[in-house]
Protein backbone atom coordinates (compact mmCIF):
# COMPACT_ATOMS: atom_id res chain seq x y z
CA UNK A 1 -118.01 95.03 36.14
CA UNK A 2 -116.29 97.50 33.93
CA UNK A 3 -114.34 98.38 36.57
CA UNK A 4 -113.14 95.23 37.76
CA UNK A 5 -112.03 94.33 33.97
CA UNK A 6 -109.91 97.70 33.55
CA UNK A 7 -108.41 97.36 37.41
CA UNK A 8 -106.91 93.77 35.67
CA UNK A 9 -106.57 94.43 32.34
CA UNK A 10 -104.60 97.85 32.63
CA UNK A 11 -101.77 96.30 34.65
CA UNK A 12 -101.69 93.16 32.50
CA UNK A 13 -101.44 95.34 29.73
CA UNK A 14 -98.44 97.21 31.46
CA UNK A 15 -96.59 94.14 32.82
CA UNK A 16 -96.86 92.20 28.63
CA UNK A 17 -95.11 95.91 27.31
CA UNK A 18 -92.69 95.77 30.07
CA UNK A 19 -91.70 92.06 29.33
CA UNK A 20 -91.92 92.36 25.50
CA UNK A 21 -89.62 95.38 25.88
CA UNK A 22 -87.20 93.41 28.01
CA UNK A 23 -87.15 90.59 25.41
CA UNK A 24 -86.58 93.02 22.10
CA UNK A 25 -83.77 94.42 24.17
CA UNK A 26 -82.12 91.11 25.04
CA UNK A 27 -82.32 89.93 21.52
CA UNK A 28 -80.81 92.78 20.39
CA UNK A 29 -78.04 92.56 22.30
CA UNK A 30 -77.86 89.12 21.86
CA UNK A 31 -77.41 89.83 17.44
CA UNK A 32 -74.70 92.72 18.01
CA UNK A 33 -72.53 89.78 19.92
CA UNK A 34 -72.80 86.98 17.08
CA UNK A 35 -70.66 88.16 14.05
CA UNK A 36 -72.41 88.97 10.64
CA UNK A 37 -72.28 86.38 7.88
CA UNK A 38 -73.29 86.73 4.49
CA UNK A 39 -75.63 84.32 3.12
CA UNK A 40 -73.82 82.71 -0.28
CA UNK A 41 -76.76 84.41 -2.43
CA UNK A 42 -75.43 87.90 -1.43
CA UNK A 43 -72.53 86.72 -2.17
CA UNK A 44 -73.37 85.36 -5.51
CA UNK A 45 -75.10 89.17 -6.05
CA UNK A 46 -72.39 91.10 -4.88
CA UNK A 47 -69.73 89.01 -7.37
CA UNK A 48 -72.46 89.12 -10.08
CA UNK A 49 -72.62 93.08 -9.59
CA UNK A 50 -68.59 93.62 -9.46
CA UNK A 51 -68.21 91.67 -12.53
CA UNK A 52 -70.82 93.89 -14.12
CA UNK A 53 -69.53 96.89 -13.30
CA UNK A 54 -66.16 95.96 -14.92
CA UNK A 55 -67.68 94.36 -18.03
CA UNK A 56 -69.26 98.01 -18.21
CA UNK A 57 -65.74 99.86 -17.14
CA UNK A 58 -64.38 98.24 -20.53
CA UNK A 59 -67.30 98.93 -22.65
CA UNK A 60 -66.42 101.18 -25.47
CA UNK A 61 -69.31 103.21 -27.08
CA UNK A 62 -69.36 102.44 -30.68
CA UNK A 63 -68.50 105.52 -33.37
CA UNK A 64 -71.05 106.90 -34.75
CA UNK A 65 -71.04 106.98 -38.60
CA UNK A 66 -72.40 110.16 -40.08
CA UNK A 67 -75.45 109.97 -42.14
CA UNK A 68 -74.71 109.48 -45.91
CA UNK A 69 -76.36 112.83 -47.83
CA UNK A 70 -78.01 112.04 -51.28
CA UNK A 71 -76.76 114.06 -54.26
């Protein structure tokens, strides 16, 4: 009986890698044709970030005063 099983389930097992490997590869190929596009949130995120970064470009660090010694 054991026999029987692994004499059908070892091929099965082969021919379901083979085919699942065949698929990954075609949809693979299939996202390297279709151009990327940026969804409008990583857009939003990437503006967000760019105006930070300025905003911190222009920041000036405040003086520091020195302390006040008690006579």
């Amino acid at each position: 009986m054991y026999k029987i099983f692994m004499l059908i389930a070892v091929p099965a097992l082969i021919i379901g890698w083979i085919a699942y490997a065949y698929w990954i590869r075609k949809v693979c190929e299939e996202e390297k044709k279709q151009p990327k596009q940026e969804s409008k949130r990583l857009t939003k995120t990437k503006s967000e970030i760019a105006d930070w970064a300025q905003q911190m470009a222009k920041f000036k660090k405040p003086e520091r005063k020195p302390p006040e010694q008690d006579k």
